[in-house]
Protein backbone atom coordinates (compact mmCIF):
# COMPACT_ATOMS: atom_id res chain seq x y z
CA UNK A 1 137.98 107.74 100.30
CA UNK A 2 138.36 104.43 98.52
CA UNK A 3 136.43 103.48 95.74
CA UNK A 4 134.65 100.47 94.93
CA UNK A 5 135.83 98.56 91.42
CA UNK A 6 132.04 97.41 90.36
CA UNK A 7 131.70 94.92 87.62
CA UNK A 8 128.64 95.37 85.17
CA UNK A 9 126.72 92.47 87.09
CA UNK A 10 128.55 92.93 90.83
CA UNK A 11 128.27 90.39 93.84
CA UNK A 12 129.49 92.13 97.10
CA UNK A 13 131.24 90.31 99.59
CA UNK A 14 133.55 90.26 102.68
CA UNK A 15 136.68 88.57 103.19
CA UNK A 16 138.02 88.90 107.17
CA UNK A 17 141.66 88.48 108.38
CA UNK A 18 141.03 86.26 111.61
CA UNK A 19 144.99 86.52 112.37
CA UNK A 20 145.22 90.30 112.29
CA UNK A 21 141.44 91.46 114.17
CA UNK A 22 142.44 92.64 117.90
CA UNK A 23 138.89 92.68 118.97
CA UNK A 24 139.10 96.77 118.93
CA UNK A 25 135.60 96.65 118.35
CA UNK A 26 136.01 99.95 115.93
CA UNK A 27 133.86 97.80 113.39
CA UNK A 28 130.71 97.54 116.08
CA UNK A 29 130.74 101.34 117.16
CA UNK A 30 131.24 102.93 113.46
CA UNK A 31 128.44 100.53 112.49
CA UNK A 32 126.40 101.21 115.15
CA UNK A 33 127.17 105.19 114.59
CA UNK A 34 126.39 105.05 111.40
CA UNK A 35 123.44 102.82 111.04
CA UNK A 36 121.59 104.12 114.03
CA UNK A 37 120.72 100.61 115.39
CA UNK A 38 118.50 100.65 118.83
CA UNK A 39 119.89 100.65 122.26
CA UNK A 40 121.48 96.78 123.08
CA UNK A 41 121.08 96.42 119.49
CA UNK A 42 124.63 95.81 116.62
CA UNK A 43 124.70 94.79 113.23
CA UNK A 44 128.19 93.58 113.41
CA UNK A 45 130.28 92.37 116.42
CA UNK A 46 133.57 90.62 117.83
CA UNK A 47 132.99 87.11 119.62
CA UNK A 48 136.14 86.68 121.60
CA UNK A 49 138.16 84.19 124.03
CA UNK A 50 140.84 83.20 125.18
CA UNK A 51 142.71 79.63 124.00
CA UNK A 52 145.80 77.93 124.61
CA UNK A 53 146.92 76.77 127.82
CA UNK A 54 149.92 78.20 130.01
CA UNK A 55 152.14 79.96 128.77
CA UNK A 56 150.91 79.61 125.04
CA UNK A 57 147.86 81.75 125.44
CA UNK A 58 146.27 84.05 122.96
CA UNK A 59 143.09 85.69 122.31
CA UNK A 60 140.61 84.87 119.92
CA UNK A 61 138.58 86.87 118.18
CA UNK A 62 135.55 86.17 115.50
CA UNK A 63 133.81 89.27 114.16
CA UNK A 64 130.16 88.25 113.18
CA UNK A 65 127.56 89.82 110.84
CA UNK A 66 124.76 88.93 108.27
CA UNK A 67 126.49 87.01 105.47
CA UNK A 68 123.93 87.56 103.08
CA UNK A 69 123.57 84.31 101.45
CA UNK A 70 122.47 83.89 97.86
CA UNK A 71 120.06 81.40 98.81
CA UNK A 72 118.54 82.91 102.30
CA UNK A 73 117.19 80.99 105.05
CA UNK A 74 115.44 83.85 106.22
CA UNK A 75 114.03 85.56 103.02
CA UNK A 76 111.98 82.33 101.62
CA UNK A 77 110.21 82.66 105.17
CA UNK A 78 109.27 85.81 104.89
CA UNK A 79 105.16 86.48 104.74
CA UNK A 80 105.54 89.89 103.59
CA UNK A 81 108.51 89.71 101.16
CA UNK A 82 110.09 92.27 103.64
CA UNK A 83 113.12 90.46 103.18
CA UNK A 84 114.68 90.48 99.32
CA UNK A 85 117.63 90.57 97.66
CA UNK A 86 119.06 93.55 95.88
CA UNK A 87 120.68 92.94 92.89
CA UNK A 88 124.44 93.03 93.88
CA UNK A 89 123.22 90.18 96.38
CA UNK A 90 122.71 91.89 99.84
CA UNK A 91 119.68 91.15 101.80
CA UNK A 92 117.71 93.56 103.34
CA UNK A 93 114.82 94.54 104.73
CA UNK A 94 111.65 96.41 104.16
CA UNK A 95 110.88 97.92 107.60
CA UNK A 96 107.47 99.49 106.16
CA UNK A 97 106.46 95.65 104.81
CA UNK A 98 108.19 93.86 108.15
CA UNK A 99 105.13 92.77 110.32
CA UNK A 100 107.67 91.60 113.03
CA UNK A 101 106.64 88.20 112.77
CA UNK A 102 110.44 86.50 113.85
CA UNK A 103 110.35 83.96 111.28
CA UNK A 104 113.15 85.62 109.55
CA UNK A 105 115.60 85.51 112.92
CA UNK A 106 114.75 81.94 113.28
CA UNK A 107 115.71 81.28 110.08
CA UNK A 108 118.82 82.85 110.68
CA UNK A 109 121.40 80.27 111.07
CA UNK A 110 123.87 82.61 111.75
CA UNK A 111 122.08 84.14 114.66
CA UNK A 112 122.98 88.07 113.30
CA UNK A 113 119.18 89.39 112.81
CA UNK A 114 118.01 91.68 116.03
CA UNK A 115 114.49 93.25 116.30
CA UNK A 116 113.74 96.69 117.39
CA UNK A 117 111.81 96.45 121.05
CA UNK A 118 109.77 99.58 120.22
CA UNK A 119 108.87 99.35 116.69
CA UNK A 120 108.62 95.38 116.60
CA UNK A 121 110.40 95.70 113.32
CA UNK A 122 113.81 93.58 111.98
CA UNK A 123 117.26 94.74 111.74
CA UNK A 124 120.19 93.15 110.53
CA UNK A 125 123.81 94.25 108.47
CA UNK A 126 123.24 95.76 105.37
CA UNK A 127 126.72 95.98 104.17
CA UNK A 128 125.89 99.82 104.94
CA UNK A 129 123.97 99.44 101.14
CA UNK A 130 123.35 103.45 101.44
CA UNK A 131 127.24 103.70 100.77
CA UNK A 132 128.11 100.49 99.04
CA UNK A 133 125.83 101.20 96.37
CA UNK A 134 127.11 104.51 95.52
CA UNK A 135 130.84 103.06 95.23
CA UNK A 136 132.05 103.46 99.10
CA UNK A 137 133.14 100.96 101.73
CA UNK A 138 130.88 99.62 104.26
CA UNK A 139 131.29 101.65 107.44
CA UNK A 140 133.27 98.74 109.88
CA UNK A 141 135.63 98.49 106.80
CA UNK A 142 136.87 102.10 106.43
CA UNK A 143 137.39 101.97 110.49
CA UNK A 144 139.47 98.94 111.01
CA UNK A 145 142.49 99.75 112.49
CA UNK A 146 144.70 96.66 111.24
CA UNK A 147 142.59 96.27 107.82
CA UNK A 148 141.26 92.89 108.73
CA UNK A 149 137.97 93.56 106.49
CA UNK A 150 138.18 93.25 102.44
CA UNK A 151 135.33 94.53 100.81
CA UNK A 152 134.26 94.32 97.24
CA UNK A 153 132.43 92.77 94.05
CA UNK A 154 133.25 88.69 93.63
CA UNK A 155 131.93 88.80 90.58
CA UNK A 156 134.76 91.18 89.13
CA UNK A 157 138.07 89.15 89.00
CA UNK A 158 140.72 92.01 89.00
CA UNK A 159 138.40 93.77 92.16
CA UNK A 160 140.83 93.36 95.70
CA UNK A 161 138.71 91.12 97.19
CA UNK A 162 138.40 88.61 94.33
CA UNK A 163 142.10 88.59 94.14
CA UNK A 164 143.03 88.01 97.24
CA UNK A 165 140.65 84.96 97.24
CA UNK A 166 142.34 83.99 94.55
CA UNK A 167 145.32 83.79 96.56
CA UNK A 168 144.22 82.29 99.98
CA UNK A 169 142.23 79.24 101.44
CA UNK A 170 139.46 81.04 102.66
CA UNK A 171 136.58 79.35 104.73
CA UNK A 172 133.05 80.33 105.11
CA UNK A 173 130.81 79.64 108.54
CA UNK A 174 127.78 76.86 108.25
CA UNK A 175 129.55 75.35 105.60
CA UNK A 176 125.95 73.13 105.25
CA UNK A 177 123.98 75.70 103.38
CA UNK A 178 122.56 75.61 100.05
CA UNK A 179 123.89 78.43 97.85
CA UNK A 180 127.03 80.66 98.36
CA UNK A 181 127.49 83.32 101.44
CA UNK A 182 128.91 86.66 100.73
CA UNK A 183 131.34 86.67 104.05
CA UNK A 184 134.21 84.82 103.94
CA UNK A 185 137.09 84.34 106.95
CA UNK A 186 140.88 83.80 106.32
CA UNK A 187 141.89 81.42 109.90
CA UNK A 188 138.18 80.28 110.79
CA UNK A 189 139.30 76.92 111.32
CA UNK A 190 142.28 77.31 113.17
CA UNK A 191 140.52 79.85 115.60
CA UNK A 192 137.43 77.61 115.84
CA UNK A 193 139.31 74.56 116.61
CA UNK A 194 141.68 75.21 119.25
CA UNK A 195 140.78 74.80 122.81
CA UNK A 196 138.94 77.11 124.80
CA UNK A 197 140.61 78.65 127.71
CA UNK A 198 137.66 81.32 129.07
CA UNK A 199 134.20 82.22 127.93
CA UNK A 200 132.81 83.47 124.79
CA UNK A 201 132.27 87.22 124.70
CA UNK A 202 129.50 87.54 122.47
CA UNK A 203 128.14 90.33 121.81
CA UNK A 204 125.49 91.09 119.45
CA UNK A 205 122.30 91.01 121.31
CA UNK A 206 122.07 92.53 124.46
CA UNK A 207 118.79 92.22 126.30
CA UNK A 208 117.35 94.94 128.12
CA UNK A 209 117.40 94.42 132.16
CA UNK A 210 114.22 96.34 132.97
């Protein structure tokens, strides 16, 4: 199993490889496995569509999760101060202190918190923190098929993930916010810009048809 390289005062982030995710959807089922979210309920998913037009046409695909921002929309909202920041940067939640108010997925401009019909409490990505912290990979990392997901501390400059950044032109989503994000996408404006050719699948939050 690969180990995390931690620096003394680590930042973890997520770099993802736009041109090389085939919308497997591994990532949404080994997260969903191994965090136990609710039924219609994911932590991480793949928005796809097609673009192009005849014959030129390709699918494309835009995994989406929390990207725990270092200034977040939805924790200075918070009544309870469910919401907080460990210190290696990822935001989480306090399900004992979470009242279920919503202010915290309206917040949300990335749209990636969910909230548990029968408990009334929030969930959201947590970079899997129960393995991160201890020096694994986050769950939808270890199962990607084509290795589209880079995980590791941006604070440490000889980690993977800092290198590689090093290396690339990476772009972030909501480019408006205050403060850094911890996700980061290698092709986000090429896929986001090109024409759409069918519908969005989108994943995410699936509401219950009873």
């Amino acid at each position: 199993m690969t180990q995390l390289s931690i620096s003394a005062a680590p930042r973890f982030g997520m770099l993802i490889d736009l041109s090389t995710c085939v919308s497997c959807n591994a990532c949404t089922v080994a997260c969903k496995m191994e965090n136990e979210t609710p039924t219609g309920r994911f932590s991480t998913w793949v928005e796809s569509w097609d673009t192009g037009a005849y014959p030129d046409v390709r699918r494309a695909n835009l995994p989406k999760l929390c990207n725990h921002c270092e200034d977040a929309p939805c924790q200075s909202v918070c009544p309870t101060g469910a919401t907080h920041t460990t210190e290696e940067g990822v935001v989480l939640v306090d399900r004992e202190r979470c009242i279920g108010c919503k202010y915290c997925m309206a917040a949300c401009p990335f749209q990636v918190r969910w909230q548990d019909e029968s408990t009334g409490e929030v969930g959201k990505c947590t970079f899997c923190y129960h393995r991160t912290s201890q020096g694994m990979q986050p769950k939808c990392v270890s199962t990607c098929i084509t290795n589209s997901r880079l995980f590791g501390d941006l604070n440490d400059p000889n980690s993977d993930i800092s290198r590689r950044l090093a290396q690339v032109d990476a772009e972030r989503l909501h480019t408006e916010l205050d403060g850094e994000v911890a996700v980061y996408y290698l092709g986000l404006s090429e896929t986001l810009e090109a024409p759409v050719a069918s519908g969005v699948c989108r994943g995410g939050l699936i509401e219950s048809t009873r």
